[in-house]
C-alpha atoms as a PDB file:
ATOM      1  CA  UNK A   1     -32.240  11.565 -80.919  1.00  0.00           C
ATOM      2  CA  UNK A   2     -35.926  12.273 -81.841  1.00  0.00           C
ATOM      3  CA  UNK A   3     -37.282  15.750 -80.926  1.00  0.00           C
ATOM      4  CA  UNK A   4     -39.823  15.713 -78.095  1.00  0.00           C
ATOM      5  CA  UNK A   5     -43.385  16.573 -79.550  1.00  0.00           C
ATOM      6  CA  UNK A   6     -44.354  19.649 -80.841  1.00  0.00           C
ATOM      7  CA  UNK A   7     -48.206  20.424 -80.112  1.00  0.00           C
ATOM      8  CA  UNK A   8     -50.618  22.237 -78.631  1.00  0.00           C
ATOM      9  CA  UNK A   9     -52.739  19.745 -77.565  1.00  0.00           C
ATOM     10  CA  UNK A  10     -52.135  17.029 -75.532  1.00  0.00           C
ATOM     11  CA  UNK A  11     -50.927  13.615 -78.130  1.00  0.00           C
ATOM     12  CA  UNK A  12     -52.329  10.032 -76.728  1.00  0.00           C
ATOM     13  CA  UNK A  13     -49.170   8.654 -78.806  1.00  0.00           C
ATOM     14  CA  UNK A  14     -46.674  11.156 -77.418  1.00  0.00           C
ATOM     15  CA  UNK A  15     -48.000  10.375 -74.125  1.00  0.00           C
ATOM     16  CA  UNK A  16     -47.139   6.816 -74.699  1.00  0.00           C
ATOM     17  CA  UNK A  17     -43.719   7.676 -75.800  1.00  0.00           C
ATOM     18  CA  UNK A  18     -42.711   9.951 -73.307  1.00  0.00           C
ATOM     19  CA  UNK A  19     -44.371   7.331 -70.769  1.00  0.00           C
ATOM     20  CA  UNK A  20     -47.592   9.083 -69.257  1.00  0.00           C
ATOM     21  CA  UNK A  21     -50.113   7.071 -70.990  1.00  0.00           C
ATOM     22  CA  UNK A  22     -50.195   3.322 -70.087  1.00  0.00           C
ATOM     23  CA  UNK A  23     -49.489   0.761 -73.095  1.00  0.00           C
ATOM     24  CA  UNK A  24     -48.363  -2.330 -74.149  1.00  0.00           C
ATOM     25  CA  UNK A  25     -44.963  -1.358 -76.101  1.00  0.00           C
ATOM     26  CA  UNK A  26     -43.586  -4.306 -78.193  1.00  0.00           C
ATOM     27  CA  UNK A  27     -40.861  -2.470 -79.957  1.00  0.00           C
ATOM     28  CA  UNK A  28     -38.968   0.150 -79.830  1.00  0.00           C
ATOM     29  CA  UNK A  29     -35.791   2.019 -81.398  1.00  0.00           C
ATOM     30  CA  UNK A  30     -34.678   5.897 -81.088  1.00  0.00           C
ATOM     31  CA  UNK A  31     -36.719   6.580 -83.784  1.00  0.00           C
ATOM     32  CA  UNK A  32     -40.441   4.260 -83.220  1.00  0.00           C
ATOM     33  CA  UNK A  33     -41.977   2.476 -81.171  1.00  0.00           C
ATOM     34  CA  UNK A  34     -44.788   0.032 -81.593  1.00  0.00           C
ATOM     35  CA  UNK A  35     -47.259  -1.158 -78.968  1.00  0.00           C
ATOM     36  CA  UNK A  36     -50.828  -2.947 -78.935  1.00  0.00           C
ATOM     37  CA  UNK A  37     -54.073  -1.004 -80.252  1.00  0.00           C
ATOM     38  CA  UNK A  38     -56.262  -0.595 -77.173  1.00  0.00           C
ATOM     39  CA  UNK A  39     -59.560  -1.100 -79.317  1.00  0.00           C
ATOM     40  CA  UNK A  40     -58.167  -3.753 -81.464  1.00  0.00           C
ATOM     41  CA  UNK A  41     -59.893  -4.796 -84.666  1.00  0.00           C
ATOM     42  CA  UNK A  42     -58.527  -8.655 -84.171  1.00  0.00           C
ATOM     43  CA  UNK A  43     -56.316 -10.092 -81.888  1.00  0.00           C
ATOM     44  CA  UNK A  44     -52.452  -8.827 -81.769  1.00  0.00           C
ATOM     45  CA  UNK A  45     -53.382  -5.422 -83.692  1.00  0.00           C
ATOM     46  CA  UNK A  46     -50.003  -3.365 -83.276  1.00  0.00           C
ATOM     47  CA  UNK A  47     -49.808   0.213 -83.842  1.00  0.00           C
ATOM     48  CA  UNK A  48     -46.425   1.446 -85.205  1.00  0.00           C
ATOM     49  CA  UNK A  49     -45.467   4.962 -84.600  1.00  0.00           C
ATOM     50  CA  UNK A  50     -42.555   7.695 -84.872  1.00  0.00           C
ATOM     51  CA  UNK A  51     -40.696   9.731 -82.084  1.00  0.00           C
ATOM     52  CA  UNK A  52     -41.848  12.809 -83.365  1.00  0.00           C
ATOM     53  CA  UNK A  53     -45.551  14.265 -83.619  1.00  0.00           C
ATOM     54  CA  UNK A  54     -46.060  14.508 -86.896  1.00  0.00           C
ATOM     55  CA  UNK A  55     -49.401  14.165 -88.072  1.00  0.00           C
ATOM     56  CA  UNK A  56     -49.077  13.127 -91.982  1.00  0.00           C
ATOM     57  CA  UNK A  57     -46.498  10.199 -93.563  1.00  0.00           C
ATOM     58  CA  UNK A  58     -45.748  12.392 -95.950  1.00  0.00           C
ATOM     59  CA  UNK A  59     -44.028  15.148 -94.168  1.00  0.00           C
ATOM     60  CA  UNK A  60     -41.508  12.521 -92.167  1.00  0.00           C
ATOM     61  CA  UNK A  61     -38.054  12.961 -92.676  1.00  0.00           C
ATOM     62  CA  UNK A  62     -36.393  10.450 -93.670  1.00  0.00           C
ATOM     63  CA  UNK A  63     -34.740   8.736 -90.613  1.00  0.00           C
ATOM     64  CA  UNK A  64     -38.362   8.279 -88.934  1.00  0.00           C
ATOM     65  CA  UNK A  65     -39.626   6.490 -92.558  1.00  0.00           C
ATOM     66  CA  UNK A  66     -37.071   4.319 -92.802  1.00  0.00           C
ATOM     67  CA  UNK A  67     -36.797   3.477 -89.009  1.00  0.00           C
ATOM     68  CA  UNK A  68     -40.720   2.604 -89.303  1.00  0.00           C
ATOM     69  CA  UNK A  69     -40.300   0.502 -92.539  1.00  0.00           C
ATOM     70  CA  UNK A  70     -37.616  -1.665 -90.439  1.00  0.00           C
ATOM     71  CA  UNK A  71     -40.062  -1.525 -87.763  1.00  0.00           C
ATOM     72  CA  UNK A  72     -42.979  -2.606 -89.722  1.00  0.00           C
ATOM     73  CA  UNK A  73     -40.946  -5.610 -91.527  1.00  0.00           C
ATOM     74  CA  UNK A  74     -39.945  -6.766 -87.609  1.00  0.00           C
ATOM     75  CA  UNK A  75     -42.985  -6.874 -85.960  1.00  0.00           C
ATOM     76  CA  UNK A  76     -45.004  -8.285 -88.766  1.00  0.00           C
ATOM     77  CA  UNK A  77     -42.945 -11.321 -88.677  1.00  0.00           C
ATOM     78  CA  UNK A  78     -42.842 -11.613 -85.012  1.00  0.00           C
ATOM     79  CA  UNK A  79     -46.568 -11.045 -85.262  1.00  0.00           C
ATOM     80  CA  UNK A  80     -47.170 -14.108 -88.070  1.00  0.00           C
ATOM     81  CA  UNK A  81     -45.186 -16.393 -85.752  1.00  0.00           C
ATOM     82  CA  UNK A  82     -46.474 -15.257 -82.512  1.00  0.00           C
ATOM     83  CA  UNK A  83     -50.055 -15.774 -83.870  1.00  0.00           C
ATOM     84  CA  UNK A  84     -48.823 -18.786 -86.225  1.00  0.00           C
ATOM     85  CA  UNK A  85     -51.043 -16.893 -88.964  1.00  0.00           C
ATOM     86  CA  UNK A  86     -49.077 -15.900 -91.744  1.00  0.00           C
ATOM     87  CA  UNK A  87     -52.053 -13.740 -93.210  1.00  0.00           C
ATOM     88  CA  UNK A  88     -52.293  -9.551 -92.111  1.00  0.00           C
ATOM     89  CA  UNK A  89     -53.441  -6.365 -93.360  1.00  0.00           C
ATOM     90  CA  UNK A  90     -50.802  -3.015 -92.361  1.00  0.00           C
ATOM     91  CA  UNK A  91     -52.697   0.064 -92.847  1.00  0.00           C
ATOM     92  CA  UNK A  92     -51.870   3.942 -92.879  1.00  0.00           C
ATOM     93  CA  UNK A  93     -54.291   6.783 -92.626  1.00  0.00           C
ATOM     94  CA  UNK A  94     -53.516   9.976 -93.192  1.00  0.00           C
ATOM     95  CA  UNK A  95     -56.125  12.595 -92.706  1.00  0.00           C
ATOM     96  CA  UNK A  96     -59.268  10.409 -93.661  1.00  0.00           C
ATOM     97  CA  UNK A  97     -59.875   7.799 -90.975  1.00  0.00           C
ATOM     98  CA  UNK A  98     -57.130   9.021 -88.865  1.00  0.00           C
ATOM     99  CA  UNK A  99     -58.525   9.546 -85.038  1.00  0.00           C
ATOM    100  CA  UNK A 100     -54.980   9.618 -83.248  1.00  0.00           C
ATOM    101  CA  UNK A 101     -53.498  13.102 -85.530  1.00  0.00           C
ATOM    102  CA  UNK A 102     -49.791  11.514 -85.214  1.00  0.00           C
ATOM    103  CA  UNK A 103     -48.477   9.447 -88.062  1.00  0.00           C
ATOM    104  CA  UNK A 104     -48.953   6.164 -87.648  1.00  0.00           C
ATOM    105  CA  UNK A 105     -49.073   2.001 -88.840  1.00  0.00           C
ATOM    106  CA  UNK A 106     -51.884  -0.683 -88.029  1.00  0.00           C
ATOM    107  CA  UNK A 107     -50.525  -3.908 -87.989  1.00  0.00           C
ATOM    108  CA  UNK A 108     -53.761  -6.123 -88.176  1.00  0.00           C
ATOM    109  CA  UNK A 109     -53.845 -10.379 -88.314  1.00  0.00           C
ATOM    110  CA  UNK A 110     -56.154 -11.542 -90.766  1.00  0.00           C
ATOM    111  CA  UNK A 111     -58.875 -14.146 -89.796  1.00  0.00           C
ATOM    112  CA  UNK A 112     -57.503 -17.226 -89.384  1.00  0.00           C
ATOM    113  CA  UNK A 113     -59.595 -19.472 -91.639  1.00  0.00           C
ATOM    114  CA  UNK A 114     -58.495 -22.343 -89.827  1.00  0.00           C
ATOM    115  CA  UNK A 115     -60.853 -21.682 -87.128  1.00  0.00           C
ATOM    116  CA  UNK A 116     -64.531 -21.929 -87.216  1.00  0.00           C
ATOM    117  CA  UNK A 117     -65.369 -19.402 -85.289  1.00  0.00           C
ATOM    118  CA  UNK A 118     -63.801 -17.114 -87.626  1.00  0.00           C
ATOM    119  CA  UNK A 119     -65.286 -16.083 -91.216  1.00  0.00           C
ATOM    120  CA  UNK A 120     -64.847 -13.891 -93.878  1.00  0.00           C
ATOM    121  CA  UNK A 121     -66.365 -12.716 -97.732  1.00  0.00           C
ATOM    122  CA  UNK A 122     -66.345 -15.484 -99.775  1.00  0.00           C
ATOM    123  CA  UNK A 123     -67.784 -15.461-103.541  1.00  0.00           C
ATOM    124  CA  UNK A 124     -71.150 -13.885-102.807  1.00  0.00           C
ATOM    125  CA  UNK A 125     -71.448 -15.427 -99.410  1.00  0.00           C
ATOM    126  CA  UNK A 126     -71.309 -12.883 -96.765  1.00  0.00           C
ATOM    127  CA  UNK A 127     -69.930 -13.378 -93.787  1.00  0.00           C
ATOM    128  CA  UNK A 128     -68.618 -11.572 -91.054  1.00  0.00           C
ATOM    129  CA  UNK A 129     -64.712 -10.702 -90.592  1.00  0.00           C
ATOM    130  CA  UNK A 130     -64.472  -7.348 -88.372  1.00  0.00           C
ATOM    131  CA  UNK A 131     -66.791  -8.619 -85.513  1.00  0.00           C
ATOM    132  CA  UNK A 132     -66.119  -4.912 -84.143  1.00  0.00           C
ATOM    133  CA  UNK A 133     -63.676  -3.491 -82.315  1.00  0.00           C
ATOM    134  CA  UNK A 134     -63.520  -3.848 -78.348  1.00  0.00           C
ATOM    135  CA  UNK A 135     -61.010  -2.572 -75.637  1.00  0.00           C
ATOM    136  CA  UNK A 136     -58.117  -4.585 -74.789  1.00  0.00           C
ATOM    137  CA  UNK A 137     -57.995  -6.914 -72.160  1.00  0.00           C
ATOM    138  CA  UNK A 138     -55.186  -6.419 -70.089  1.00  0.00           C
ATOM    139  CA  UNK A 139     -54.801 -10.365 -69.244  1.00  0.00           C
ATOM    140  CA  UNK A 140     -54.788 -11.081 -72.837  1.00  0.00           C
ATOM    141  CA  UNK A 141     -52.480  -7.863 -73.876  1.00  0.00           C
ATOM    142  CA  UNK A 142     -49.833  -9.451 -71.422  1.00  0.00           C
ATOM    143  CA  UNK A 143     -49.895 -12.303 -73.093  1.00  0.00           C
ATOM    144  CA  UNK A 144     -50.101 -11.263 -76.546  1.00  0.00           C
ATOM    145  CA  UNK A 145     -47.406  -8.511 -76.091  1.00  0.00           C
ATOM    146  CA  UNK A 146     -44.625 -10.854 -74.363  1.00  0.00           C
ATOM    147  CA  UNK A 147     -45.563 -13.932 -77.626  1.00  0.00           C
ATOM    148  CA  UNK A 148     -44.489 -10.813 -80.068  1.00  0.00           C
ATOM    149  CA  UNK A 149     -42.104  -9.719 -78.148  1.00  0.00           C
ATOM    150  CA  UNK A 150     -40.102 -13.171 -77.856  1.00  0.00           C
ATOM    151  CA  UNK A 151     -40.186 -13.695 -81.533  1.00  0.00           C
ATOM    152  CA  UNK A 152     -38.469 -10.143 -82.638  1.00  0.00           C
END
């Protein structure tokens, strides 16, 4: 069983595991759990974490990095279907560009080109494909969450 975090500060991620903090879980084993970014960069970004606060990838044992591998491989294709998008970026920070200090996954849908109100870099042309990120709406987080969550 995963060892309850061990900080001196209060985690937003622990919070979420040990169920303090409000989120929108969409997965979740002994050793990880994943649930939706509350400032997503696009639609359906997931955030897959371990059961133990541990701030860098690198120092996991090996239990929690296989666990989130599995984890990762699961939701992204419940995430491609759920979004019928088969395009995403997965993303780990560790140190640089890491604002939550708890080792962690973005799962992130790529544009999908099919739309027009959706664009991207192409040859020199530029065009936007990160309008910015924005907080989640809970109406749409419902809804996203329980599409993901019936595809795993």
């Amino acid at each position: 069983m995963p060892s309850k975090a061990q900080s001196l500060e209060p985690c937003a991620f622990c919070n979420i595991i040990e169920g303090t903090e409000p989120s929108y879980k969409i997965y979740e084993t002994d050793y990880v759990v994943g649930f939706l970014d509350i400032q997503p960069a696009r639609r359906g970004h997931v955030l897959i974490i371990p059961k133990v606060h541990i701030e860098l990838f690198s120092q996991l044992p090996e239990k929690y990095a296989a666990a989130l591998g599995d984890a990762l491989v699961k939701v992204s294709k419940a995430l491609t279907l759920a979004l019928d998008n088969q395009a995403l970026t997965v993303t780990l920070n560790q140190v640089y560009a890491q604002v939550v200090p708890h080792a962690h996954f973005h799962i992130v849908p790529a544009p999908d080109f099919r739309s027009t109100s959706t664009s991207a870099r192409v040859g020199n042309n530029k065009v936007e494909v990160f309008p910015g990120r924005h907080q989640l709406d809970d109406d749409d987080a419902i809804e996203v969450a329980k599409m993901i969550k019936s595809r795993l």
